[in-house]
PDB file of N, CA and C in Angstrom:
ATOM      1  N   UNK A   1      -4.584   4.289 -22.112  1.00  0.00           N
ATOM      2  CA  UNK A   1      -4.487   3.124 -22.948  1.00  0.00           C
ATOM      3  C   UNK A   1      -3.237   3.266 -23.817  1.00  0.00           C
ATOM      4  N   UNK A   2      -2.285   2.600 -24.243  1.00  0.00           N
ATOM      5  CA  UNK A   2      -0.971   2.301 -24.522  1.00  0.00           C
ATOM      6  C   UNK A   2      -1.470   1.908 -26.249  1.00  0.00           C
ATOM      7  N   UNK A   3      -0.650   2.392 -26.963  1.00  0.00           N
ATOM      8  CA  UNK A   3      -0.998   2.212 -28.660  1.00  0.00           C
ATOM      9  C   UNK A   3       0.508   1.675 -28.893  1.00  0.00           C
ATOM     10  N   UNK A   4       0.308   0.581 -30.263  1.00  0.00           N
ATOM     11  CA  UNK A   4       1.667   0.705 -30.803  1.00  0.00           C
ATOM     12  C   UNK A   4       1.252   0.760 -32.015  1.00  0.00           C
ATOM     13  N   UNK A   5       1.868   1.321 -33.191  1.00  0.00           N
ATOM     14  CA  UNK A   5       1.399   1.980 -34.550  1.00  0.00           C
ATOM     15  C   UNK A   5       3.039   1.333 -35.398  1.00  0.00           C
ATOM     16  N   UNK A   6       2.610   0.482 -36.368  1.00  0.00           N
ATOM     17  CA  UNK A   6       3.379  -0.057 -36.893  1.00  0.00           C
ATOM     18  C   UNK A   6       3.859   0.420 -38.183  1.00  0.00           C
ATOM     19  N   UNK A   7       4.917   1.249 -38.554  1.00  0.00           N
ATOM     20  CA  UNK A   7       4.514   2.372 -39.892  1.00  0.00           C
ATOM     21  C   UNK A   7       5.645   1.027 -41.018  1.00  0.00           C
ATOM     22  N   UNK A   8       5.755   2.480 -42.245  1.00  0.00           N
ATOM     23  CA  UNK A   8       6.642   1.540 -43.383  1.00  0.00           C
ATOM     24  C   UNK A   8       7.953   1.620 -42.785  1.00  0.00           C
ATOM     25  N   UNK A   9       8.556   0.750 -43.568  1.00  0.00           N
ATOM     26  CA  UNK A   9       9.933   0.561 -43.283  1.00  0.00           C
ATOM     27  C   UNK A   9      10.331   0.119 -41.799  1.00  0.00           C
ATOM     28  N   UNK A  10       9.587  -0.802 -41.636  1.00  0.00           N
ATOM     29  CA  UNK A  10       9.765  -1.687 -40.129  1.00  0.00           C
ATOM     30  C   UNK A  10       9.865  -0.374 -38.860  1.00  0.00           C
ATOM     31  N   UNK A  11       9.706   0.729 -38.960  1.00  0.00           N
ATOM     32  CA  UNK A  11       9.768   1.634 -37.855  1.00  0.00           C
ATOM     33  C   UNK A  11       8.259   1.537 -37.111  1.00  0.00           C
ATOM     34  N   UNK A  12       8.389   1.644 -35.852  1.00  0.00           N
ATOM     35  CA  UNK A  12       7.438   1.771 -34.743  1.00  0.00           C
ATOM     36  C   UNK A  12       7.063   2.754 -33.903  1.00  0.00           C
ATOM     37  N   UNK A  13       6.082   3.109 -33.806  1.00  0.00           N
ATOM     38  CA  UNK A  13       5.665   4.416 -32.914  1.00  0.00           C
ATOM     39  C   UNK A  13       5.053   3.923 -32.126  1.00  0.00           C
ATOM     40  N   UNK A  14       4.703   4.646 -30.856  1.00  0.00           N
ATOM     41  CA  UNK A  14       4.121   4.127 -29.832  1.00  0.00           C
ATOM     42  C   UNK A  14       3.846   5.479 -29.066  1.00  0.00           C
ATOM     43  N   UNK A  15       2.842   4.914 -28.038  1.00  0.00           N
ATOM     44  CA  UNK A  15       2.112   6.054 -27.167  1.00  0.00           C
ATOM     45  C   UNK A  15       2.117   4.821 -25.588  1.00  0.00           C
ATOM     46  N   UNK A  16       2.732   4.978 -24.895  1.00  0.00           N
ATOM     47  CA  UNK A  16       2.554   4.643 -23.327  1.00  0.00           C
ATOM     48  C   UNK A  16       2.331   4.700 -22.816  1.00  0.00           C
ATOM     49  N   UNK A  17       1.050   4.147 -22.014  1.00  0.00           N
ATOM     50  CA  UNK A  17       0.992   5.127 -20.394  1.00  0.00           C
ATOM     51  C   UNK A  17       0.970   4.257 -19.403  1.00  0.00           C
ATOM     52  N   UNK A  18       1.258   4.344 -18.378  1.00  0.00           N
ATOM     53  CA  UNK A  18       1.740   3.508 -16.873  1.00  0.00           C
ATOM     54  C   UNK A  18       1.388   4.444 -15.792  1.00  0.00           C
ATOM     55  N   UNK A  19       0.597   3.325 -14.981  1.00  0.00           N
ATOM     56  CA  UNK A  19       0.019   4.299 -13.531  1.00  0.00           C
ATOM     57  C   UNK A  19       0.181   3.579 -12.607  1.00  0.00           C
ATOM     58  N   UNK A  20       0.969   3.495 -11.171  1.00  0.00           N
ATOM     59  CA  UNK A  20       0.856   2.954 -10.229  1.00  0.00           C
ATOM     60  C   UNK A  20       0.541   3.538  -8.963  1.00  0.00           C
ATOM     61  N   UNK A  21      -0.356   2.568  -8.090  1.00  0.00           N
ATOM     62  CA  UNK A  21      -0.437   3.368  -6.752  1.00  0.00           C
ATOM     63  C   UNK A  21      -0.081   2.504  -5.388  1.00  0.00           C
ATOM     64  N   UNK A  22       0.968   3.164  -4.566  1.00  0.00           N
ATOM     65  CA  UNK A  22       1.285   2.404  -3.324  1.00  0.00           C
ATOM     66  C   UNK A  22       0.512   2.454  -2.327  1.00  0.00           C
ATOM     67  N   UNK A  23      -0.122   1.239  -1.402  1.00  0.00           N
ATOM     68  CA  UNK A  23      -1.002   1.764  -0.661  1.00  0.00           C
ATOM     69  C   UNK A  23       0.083   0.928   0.642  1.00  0.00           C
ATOM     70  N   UNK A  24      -0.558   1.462   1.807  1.00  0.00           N
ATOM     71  CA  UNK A  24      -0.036   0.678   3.195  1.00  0.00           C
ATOM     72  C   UNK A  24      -1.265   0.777   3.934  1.00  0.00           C
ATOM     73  N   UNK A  25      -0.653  -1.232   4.439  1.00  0.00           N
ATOM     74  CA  UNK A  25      -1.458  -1.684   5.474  1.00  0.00           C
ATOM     75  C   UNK A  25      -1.090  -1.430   6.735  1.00  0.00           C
ATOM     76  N   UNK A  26      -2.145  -0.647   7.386  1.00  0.00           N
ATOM     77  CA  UNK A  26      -1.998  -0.460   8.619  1.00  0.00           C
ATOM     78  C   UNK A  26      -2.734  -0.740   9.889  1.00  0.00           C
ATOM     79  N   UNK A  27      -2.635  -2.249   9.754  1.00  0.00           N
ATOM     80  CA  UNK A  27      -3.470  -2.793  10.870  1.00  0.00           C
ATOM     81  C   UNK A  27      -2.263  -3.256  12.284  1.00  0.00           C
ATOM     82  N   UNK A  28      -2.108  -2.761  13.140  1.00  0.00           N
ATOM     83  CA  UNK A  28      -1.674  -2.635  14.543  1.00  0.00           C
ATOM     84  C   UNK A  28      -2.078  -3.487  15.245  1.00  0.00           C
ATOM     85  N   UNK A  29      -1.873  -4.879  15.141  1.00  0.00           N
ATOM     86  CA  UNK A  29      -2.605  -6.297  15.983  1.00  0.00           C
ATOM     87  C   UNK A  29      -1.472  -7.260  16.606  1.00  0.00           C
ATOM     88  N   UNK A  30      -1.086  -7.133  17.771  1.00  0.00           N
ATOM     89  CA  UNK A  30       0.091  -7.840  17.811  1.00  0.00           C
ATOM     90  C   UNK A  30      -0.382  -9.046  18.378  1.00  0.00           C
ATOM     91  N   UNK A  31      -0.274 -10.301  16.749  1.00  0.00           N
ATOM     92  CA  UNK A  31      -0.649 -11.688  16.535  1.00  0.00           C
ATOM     93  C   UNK A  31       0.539 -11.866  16.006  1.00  0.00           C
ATOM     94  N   UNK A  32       0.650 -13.399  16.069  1.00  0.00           N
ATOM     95  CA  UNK A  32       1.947 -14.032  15.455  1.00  0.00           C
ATOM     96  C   UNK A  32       2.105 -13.936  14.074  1.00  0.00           C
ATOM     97  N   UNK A  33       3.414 -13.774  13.541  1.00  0.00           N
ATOM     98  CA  UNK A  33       3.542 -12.697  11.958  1.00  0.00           C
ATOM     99  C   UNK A  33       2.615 -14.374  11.385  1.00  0.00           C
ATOM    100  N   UNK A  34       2.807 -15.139  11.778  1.00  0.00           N
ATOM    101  CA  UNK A  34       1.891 -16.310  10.322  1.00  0.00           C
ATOM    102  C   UNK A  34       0.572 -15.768  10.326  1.00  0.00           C
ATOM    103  N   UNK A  35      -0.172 -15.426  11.486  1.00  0.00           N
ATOM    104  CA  UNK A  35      -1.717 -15.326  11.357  1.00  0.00           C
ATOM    105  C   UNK A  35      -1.612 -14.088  10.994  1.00  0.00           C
ATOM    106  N   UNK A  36      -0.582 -13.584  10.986  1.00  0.00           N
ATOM    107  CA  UNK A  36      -0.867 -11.420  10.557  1.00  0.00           C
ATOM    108  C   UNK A  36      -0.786 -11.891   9.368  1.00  0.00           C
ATOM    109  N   UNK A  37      -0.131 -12.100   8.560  1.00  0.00           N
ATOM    110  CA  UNK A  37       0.503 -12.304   7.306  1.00  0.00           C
ATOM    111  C   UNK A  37      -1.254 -12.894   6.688  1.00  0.00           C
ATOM    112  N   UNK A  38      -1.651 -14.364   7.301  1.00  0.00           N
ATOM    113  CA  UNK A  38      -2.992 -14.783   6.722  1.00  0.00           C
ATOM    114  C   UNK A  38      -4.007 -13.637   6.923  1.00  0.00           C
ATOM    115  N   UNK A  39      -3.740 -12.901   8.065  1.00  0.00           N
ATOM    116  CA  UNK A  39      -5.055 -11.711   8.019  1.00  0.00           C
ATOM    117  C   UNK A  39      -5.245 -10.784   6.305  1.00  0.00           C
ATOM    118  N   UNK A  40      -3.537 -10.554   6.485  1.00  0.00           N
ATOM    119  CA  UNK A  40      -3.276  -9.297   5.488  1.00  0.00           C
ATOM    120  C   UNK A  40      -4.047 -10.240   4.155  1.00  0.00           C
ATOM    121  N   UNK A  41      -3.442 -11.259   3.932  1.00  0.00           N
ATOM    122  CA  UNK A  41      -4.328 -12.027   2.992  1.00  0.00           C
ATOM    123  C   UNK A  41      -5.683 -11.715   2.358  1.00  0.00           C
ATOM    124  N   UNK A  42      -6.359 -12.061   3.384  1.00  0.00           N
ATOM    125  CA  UNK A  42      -7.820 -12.120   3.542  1.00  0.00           C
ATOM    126  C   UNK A  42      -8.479 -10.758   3.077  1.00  0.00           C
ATOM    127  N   UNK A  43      -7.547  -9.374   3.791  1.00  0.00           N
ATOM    128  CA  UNK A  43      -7.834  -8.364   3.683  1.00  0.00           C
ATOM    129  C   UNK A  43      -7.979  -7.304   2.425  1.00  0.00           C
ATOM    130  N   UNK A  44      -6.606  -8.521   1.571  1.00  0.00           N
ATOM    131  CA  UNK A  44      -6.738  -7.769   0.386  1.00  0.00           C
ATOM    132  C   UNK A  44      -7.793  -8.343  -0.569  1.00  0.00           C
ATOM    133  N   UNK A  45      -9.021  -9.165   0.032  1.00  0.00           N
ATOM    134  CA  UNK A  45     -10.232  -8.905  -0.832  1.00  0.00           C
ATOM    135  C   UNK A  45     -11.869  -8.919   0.139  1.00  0.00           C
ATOM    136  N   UNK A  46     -11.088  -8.019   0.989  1.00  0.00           N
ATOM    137  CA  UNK A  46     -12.070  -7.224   1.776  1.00  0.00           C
ATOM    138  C   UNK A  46     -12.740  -5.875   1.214  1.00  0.00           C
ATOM    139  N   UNK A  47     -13.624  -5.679   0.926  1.00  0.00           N
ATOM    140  CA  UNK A  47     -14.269  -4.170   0.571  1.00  0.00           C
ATOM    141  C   UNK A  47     -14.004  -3.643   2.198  1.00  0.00           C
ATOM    142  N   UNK A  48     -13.945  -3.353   2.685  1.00  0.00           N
ATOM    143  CA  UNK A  48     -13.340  -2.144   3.755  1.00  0.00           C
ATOM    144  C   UNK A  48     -12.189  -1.779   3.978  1.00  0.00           C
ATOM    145  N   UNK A  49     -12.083  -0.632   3.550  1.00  0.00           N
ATOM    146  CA  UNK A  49     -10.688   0.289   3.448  1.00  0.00           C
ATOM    147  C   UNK A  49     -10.282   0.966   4.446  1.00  0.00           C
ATOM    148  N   UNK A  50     -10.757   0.781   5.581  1.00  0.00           N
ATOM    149  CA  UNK A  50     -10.843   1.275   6.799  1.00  0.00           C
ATOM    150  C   UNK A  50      -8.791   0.995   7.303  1.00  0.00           C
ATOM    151  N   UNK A  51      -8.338  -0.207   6.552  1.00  0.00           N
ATOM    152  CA  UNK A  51      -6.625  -0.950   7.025  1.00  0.00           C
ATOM    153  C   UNK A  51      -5.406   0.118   6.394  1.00  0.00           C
ATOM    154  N   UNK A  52      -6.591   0.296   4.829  1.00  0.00           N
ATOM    155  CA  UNK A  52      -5.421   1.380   4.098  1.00  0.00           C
ATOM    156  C   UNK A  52      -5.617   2.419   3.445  1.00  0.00           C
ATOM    157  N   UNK A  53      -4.493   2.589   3.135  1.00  0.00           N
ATOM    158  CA  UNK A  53      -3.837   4.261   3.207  1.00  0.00           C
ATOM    159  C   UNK A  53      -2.773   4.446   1.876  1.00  0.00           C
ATOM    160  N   UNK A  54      -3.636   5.521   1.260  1.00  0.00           N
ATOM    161  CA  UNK A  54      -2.626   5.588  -0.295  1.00  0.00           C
ATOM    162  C   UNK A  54      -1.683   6.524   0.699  1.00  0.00           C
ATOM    163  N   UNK A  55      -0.383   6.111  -0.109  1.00  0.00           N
ATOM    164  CA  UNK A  55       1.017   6.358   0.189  1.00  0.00           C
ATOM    165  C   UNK A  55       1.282   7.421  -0.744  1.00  0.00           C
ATOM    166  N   UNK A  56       1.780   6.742  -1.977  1.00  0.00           N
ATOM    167  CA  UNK A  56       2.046   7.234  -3.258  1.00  0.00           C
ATOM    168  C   UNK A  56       2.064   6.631  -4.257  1.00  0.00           C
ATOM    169  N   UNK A  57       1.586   7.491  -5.538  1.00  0.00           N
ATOM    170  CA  UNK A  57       1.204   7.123  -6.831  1.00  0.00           C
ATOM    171  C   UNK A  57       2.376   7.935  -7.903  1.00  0.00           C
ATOM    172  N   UNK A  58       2.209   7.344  -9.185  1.00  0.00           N
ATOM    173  CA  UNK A  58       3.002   7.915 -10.199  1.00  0.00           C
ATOM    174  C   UNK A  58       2.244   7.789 -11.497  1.00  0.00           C
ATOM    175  N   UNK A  59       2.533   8.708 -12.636  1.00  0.00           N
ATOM    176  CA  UNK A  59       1.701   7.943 -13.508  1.00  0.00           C
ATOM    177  C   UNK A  59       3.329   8.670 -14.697  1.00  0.00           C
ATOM    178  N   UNK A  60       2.708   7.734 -15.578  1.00  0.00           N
ATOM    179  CA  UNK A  60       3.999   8.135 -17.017  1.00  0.00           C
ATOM    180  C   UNK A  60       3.452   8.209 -18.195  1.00  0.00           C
ATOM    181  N   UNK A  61       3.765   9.210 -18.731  1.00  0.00           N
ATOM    182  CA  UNK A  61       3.055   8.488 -20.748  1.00  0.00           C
ATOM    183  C   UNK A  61       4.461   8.783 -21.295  1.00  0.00           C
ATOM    184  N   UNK A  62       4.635   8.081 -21.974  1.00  0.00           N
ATOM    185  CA  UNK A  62       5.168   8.317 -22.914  1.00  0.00           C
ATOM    186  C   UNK A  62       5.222   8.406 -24.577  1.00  0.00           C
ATOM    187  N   UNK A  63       5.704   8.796 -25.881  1.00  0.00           N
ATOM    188  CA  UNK A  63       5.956   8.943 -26.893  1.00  0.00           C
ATOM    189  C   UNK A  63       7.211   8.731 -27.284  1.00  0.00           C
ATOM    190  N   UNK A  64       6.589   7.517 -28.197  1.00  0.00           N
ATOM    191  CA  UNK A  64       8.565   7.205 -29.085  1.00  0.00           C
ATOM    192  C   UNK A  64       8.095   7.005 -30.503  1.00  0.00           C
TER     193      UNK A  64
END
């Protein structure tokens, strides 16, 4: 969770944090890219994870 702390004299502190994760779709269906494209759609509010595959993630905090 990311804070910002507002002190005297107009100065600002802060605490950051940022997390991302890359995933890939890997469904192998050779359909025409419009109906692949509407599949991938659909898929991203499918509960079965069976298509993807974490790639890579990062996470950051920072302090200023």
């Amino acid at each position: 969770m990311s804070q910002v702390y507002l002190k005297d004299d107009n100065k600002v502190e802060m605490d950051l944090h940022f997390g991302c994760s890359v995933w890939l779709y890997e469904d192998q269906v050779k359909i025409p890219e419009m109906q692949q494209f509407m599949g991938f759609v659909m898929d991203l509010y499918d509960n079965d994870p069976s298509k993807w595959s974490k790639w890579r993630s990062f996470y950051l905090s920072m302090n200023a």
